[in-house]
PDB file of N, CA and C in Angstrom:
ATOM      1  N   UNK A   1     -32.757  -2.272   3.860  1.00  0.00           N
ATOM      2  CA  UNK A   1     -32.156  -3.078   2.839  1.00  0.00           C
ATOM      3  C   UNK A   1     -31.679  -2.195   1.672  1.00  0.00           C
ATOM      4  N   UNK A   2     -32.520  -1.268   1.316  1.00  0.00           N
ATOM      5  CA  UNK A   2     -32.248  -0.134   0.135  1.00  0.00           C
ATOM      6  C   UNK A   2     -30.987   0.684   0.433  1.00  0.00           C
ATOM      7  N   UNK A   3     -30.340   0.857   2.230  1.00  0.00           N
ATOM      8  CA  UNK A   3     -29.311   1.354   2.352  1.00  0.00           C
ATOM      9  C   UNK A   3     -28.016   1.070   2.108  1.00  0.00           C
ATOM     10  N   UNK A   4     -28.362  -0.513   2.724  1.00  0.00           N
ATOM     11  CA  UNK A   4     -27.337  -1.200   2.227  1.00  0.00           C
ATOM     12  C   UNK A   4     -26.731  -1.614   1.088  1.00  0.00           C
ATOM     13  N   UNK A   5     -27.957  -1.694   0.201  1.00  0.00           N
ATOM     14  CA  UNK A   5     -27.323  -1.990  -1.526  1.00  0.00           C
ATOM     15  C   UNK A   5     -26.677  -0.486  -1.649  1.00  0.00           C
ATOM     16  N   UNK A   6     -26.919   0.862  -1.602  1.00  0.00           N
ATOM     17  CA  UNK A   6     -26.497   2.080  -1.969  1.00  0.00           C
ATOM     18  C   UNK A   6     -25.245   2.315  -1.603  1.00  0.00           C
ATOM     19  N   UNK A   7     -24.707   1.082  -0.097  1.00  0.00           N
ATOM     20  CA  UNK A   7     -23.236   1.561   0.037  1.00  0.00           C
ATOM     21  C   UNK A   7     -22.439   0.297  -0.330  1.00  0.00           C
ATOM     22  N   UNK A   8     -22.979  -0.861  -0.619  1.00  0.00           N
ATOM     23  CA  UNK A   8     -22.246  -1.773  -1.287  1.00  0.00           C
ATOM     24  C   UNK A   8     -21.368  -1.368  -2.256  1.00  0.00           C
ATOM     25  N   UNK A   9     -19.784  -2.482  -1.872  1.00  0.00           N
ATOM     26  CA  UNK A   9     -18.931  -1.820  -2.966  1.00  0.00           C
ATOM     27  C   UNK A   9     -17.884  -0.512  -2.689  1.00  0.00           C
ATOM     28  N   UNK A  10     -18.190  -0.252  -1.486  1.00  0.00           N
ATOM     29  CA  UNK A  10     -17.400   1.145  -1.160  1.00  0.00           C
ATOM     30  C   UNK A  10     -16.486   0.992   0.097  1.00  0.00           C
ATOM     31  N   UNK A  11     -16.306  -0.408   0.454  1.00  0.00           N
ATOM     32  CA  UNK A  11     -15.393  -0.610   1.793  1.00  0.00           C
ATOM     33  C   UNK A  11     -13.796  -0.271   0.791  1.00  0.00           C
ATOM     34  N   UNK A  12     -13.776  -1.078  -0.491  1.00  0.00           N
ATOM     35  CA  UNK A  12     -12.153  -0.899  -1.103  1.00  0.00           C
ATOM     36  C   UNK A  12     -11.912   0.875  -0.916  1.00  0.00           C
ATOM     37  N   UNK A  13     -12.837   1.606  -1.150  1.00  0.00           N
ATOM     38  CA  UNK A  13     -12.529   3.014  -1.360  1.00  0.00           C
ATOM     39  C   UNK A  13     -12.411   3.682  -0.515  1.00  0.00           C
ATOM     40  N   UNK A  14     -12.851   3.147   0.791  1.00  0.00           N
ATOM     41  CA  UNK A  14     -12.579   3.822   2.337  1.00  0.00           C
ATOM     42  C   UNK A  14     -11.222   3.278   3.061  1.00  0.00           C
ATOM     43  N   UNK A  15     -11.108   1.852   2.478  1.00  0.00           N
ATOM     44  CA  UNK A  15      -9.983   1.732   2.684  1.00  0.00           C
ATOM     45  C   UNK A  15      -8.879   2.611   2.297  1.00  0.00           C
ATOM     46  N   UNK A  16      -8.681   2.309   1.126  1.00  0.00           N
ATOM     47  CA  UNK A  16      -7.726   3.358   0.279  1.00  0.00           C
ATOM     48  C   UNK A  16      -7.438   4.305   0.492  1.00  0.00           C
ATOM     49  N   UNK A  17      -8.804   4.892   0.658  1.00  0.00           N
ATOM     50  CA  UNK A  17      -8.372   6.545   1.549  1.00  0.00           C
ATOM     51  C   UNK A  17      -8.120   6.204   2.926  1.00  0.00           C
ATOM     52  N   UNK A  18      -8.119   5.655   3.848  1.00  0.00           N
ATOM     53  CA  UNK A  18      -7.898   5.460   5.199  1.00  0.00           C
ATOM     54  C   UNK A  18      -5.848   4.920   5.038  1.00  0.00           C
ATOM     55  N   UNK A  19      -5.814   4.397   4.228  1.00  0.00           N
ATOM     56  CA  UNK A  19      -3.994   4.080   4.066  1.00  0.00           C
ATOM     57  C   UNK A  19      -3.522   5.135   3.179  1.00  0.00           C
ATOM     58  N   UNK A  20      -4.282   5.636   2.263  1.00  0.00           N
ATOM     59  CA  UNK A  20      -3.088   6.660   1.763  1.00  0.00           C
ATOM     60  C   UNK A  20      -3.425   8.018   2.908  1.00  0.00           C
ATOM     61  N   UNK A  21      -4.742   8.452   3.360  1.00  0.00           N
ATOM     62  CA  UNK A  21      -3.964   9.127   4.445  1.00  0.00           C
ATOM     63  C   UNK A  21      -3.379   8.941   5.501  1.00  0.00           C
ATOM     64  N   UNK A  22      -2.987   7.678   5.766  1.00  0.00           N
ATOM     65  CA  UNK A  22      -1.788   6.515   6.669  1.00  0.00           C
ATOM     66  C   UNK A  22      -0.554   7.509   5.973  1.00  0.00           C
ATOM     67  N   UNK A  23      -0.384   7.430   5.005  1.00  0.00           N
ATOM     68  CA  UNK A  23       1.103   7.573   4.256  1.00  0.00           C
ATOM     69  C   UNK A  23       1.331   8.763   3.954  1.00  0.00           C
ATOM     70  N   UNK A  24       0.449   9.362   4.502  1.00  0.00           N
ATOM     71  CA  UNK A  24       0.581  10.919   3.955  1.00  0.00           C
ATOM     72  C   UNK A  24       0.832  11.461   5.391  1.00  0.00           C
ATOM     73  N   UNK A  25       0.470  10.985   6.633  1.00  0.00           N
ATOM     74  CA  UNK A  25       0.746  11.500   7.827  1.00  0.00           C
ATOM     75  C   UNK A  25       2.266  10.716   8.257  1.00  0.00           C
ATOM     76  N   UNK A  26       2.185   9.457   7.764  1.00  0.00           N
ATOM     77  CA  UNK A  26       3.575   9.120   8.259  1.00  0.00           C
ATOM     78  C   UNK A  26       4.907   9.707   7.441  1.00  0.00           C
ATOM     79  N   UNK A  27       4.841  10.341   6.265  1.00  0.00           N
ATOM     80  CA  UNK A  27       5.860  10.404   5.835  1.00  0.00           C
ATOM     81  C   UNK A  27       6.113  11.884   6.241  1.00  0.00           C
ATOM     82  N   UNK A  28       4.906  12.811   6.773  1.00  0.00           N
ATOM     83  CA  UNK A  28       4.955  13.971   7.215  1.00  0.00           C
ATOM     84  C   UNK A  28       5.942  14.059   8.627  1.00  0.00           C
ATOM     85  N   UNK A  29       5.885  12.924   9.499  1.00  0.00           N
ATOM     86  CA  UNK A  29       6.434  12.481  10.680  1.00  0.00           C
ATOM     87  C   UNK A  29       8.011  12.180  10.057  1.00  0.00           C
ATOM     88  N   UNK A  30       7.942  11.083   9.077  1.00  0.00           N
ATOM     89  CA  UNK A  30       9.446  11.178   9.056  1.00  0.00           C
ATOM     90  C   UNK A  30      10.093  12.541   8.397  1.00  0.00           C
ATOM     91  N   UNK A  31       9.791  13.237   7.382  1.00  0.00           N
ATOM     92  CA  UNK A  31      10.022  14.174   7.070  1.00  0.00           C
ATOM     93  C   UNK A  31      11.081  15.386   8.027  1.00  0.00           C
ATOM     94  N   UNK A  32      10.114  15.413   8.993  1.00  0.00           N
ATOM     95  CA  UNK A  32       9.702  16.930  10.149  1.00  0.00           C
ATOM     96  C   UNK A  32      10.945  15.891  11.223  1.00  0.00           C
ATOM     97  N   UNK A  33      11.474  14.427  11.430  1.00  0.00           N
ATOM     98  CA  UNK A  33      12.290  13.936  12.043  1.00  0.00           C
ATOM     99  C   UNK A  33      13.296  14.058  11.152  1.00  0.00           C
ATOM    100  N   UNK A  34      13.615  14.388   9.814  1.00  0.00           N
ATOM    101  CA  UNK A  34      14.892  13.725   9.506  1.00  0.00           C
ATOM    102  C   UNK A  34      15.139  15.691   9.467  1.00  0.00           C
ATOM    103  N   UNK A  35      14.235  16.403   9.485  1.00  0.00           N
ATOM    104  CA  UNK A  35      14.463  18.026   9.082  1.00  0.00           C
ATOM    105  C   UNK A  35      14.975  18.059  10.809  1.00  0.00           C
ATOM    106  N   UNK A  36      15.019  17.538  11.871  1.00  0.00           N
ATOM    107  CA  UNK A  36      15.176  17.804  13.122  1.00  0.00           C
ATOM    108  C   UNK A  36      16.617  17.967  13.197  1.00  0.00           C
ATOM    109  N   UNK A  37      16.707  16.450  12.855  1.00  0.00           N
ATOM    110  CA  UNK A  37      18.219  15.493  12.762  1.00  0.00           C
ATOM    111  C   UNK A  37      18.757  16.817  11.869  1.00  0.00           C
ATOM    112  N   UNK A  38      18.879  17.103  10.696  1.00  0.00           N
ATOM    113  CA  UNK A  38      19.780  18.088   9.811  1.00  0.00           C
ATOM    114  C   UNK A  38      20.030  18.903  10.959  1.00  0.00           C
ATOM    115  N   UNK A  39      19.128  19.856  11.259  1.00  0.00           N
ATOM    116  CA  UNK A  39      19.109  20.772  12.108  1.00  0.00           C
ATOM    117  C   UNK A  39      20.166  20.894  13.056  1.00  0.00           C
ATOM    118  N   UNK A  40      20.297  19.601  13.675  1.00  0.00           N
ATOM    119  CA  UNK A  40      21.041  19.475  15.035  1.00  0.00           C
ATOM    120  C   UNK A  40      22.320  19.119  14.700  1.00  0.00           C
ATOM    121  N   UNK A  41      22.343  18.164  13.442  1.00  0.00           N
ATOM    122  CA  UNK A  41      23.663  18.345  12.859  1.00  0.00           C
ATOM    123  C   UNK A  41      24.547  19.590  12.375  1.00  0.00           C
ATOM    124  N   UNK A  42      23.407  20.264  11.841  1.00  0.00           N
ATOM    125  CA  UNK A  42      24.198  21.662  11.504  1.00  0.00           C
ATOM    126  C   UNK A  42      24.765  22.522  12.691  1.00  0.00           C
ATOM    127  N   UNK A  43      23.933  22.685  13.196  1.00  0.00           N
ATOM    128  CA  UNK A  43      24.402  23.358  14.718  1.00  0.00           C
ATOM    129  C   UNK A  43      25.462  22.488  15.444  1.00  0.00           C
ATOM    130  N   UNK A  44      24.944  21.612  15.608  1.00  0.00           N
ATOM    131  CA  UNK A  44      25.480  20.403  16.476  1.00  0.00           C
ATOM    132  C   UNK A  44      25.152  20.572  18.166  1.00  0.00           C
ATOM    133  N   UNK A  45      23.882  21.105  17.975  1.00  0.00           N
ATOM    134  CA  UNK A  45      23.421  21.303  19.225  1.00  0.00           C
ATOM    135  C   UNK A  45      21.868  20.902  19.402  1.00  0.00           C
ATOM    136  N   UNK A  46      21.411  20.487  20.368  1.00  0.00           N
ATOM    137  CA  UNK A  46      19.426  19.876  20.558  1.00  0.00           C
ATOM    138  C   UNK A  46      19.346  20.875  21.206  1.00  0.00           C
ATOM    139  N   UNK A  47      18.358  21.681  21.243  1.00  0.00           N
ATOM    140  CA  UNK A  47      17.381  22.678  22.088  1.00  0.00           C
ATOM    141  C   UNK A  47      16.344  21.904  22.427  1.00  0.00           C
ATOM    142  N   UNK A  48      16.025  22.274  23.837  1.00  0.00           N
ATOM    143  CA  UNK A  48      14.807  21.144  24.307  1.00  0.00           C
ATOM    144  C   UNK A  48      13.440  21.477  23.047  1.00  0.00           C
ATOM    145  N   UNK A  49      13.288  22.290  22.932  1.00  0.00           N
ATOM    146  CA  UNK A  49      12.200  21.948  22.092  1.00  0.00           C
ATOM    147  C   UNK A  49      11.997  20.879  20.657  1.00  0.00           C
ATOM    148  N   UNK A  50      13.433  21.015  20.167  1.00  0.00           N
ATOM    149  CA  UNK A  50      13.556  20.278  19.057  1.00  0.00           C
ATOM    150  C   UNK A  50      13.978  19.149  19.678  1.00  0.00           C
ATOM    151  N   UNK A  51      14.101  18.383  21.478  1.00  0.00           N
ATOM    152  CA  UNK A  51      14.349  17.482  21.666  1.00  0.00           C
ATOM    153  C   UNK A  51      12.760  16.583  21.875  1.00  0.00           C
ATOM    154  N   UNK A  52      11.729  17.974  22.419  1.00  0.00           N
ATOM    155  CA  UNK A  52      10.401  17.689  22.542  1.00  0.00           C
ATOM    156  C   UNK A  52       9.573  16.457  21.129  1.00  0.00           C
ATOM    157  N   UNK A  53       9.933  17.662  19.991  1.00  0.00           N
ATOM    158  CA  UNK A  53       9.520  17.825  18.661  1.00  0.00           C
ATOM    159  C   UNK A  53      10.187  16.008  17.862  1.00  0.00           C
ATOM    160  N   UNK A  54      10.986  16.363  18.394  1.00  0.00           N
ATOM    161  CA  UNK A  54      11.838  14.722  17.975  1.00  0.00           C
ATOM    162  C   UNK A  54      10.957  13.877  18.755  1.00  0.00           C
ATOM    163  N   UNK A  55      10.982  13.736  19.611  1.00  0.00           N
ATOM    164  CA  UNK A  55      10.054  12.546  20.794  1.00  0.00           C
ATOM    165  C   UNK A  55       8.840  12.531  19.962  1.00  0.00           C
ATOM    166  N   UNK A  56       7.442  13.714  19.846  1.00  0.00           N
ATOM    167  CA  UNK A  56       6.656  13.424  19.652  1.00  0.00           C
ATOM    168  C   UNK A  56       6.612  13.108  17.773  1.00  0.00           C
ATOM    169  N   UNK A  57       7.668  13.271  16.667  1.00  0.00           N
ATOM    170  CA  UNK A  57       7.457  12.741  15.668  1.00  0.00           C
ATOM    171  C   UNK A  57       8.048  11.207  15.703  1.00  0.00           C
ATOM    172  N   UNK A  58       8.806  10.683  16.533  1.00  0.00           N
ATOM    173  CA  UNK A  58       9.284   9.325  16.937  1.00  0.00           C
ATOM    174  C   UNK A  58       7.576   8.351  17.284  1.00  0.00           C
ATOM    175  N   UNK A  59       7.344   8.992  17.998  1.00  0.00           N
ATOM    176  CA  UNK A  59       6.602   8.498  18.532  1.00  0.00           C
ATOM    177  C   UNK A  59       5.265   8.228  17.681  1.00  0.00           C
ATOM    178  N   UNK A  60       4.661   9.590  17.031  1.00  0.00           N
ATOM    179  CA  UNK A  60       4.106   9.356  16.129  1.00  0.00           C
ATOM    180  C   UNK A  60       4.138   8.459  15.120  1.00  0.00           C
ATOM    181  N   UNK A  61       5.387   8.265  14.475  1.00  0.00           N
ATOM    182  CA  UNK A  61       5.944   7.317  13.270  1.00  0.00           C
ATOM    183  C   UNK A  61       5.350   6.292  13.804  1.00  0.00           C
ATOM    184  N   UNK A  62       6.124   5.543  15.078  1.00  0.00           N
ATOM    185  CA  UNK A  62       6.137   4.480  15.223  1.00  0.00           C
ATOM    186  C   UNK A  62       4.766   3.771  15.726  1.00  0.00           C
ATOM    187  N   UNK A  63       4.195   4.769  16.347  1.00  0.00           N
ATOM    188  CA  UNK A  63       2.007   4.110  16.270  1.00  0.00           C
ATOM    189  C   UNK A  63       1.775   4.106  15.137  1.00  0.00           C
ATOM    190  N   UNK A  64       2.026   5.034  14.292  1.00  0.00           N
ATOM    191  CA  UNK A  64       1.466   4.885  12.601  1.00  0.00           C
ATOM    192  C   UNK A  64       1.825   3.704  12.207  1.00  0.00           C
ATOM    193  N   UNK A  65       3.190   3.341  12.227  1.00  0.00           N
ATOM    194  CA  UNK A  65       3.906   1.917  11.488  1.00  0.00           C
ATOM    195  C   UNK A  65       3.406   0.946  11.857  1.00  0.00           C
ATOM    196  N   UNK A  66       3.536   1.008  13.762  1.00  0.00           N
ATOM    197  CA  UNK A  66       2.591  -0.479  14.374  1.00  0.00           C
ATOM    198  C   UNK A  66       0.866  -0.546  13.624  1.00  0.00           C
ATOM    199  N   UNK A  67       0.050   0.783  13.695  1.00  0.00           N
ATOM    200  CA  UNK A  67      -1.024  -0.101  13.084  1.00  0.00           C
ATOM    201  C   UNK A  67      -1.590  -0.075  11.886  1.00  0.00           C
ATOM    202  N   UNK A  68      -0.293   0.293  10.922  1.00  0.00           N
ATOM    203  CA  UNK A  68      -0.338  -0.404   9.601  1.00  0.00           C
ATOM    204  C   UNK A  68      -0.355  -2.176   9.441  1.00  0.00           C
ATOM    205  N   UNK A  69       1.108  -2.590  10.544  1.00  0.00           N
ATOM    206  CA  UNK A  69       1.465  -3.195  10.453  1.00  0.00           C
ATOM    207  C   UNK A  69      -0.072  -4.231  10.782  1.00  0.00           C
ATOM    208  N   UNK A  70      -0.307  -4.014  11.817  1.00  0.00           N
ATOM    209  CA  UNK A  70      -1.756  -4.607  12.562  1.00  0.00           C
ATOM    210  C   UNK A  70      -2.944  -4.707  11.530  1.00  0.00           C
ATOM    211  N   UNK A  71      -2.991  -3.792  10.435  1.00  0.00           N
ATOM    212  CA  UNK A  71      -4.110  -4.060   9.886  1.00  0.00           C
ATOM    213  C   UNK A  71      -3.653  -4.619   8.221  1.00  0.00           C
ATOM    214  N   UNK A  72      -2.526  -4.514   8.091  1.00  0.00           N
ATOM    215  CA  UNK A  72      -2.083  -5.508   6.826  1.00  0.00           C
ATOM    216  C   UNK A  72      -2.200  -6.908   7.545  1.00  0.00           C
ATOM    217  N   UNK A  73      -2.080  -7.085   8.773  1.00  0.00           N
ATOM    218  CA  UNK A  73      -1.651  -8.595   8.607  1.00  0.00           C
ATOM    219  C   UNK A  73      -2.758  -9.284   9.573  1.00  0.00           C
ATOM    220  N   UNK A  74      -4.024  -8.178   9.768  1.00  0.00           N
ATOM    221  CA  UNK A  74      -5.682  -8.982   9.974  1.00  0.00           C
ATOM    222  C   UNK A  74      -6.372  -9.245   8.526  1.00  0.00           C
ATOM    223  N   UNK A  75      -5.969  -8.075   8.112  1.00  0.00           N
ATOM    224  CA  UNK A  75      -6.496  -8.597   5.933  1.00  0.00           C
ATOM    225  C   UNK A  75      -5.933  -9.491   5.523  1.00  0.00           C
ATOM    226  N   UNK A  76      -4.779  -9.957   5.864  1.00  0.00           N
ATOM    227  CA  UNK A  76      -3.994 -10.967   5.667  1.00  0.00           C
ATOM    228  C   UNK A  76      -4.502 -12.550   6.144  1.00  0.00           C
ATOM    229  N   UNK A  77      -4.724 -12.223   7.840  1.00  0.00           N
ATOM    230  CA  UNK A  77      -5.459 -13.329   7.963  1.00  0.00           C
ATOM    231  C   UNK A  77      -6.541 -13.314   7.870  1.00  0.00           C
ATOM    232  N   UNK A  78      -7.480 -12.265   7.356  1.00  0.00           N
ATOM    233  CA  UNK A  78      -8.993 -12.768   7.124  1.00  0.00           C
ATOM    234  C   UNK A  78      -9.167 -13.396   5.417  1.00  0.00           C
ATOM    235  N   UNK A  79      -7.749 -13.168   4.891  1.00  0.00           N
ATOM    236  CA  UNK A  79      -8.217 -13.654   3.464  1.00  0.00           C
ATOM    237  C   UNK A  79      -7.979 -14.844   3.359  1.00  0.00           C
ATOM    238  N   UNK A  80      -7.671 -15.430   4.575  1.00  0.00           N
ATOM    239  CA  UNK A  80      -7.325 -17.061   4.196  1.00  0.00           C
ATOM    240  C   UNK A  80      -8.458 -17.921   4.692  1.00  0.00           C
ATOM    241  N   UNK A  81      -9.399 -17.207   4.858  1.00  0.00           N
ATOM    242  CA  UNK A  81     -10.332 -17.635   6.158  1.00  0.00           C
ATOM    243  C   UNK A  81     -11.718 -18.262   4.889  1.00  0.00           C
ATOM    244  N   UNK A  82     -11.846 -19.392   5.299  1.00  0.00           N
ATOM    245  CA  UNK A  82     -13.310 -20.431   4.630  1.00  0.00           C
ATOM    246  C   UNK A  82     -14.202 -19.459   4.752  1.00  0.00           C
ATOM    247  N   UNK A  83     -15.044 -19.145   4.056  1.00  0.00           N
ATOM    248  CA  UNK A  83     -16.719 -18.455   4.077  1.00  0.00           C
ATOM    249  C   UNK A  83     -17.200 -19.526   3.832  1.00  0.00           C
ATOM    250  N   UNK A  84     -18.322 -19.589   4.250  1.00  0.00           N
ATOM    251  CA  UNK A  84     -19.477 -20.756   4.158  1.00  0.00           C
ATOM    252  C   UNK A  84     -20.063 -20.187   3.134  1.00  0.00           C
ATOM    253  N   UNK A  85     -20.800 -21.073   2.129  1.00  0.00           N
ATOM    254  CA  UNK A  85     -21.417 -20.587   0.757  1.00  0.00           C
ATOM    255  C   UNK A  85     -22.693 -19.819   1.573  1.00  0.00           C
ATOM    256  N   UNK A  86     -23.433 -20.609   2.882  1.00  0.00           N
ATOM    257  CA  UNK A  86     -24.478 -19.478   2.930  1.00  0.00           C
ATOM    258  C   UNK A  86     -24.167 -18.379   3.527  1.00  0.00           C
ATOM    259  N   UNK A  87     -23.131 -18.129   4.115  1.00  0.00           N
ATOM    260  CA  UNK A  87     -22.320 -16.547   4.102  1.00  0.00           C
ATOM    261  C   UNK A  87     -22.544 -15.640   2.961  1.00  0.00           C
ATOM    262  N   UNK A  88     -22.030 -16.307   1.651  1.00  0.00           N
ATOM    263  CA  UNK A  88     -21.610 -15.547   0.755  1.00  0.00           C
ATOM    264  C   UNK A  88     -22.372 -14.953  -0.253  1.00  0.00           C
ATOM    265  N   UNK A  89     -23.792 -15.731   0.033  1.00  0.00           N
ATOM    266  CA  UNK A  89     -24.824 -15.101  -1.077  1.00  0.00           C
ATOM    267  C   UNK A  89     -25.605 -14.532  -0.350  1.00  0.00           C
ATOM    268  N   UNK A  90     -25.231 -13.873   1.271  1.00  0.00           N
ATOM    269  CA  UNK A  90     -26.134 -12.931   1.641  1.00  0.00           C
ATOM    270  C   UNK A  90     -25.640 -11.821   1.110  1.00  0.00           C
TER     271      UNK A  90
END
């Protein structure tokens, strides 16, 4: 019981850090994709590796985005959700 009061209060702050390093890896992904894209524009040529490198920051982005998306919109529906009062004063 003594453990549990000691971490009460600290889910907002794990969150927080769990989405801003969400946003710090996804924007690293788009970043390193749009530096691809220049690249190939300048040349005007894809080398398989930078065709590799494109796939796996595509790909990356877009799992990052889906389970943002997935966990904004379970907080979403758990905040609409009845607690029973004897829920709430445990």
């Amino acid at each position: 019981m003594g453990l549990d009061r000691s971490k009460q209060g600290r889910g907002p702050l794990v969150a927080k850090s769990v989405a801003g390093t969400m946003v710090v890896v996804f924007g690293s992904a788009i970043y390193s994709a749009m530096e691809i894209r220049k690249r190939v524009k300048d040349t005007g040529i894809m080398n398989p590796t930078d065709e590799v490198l494109q796939a796996h920051r595509q790909l990356e982005a877009s799992l990052i985005g889906t389970s943002d998306y997935f966990q904004n919109s379970d907080a979403l529906a758990s905040s609409h959700v009845n607690i029973p009062a004897q829920l709430k004063s445990m």
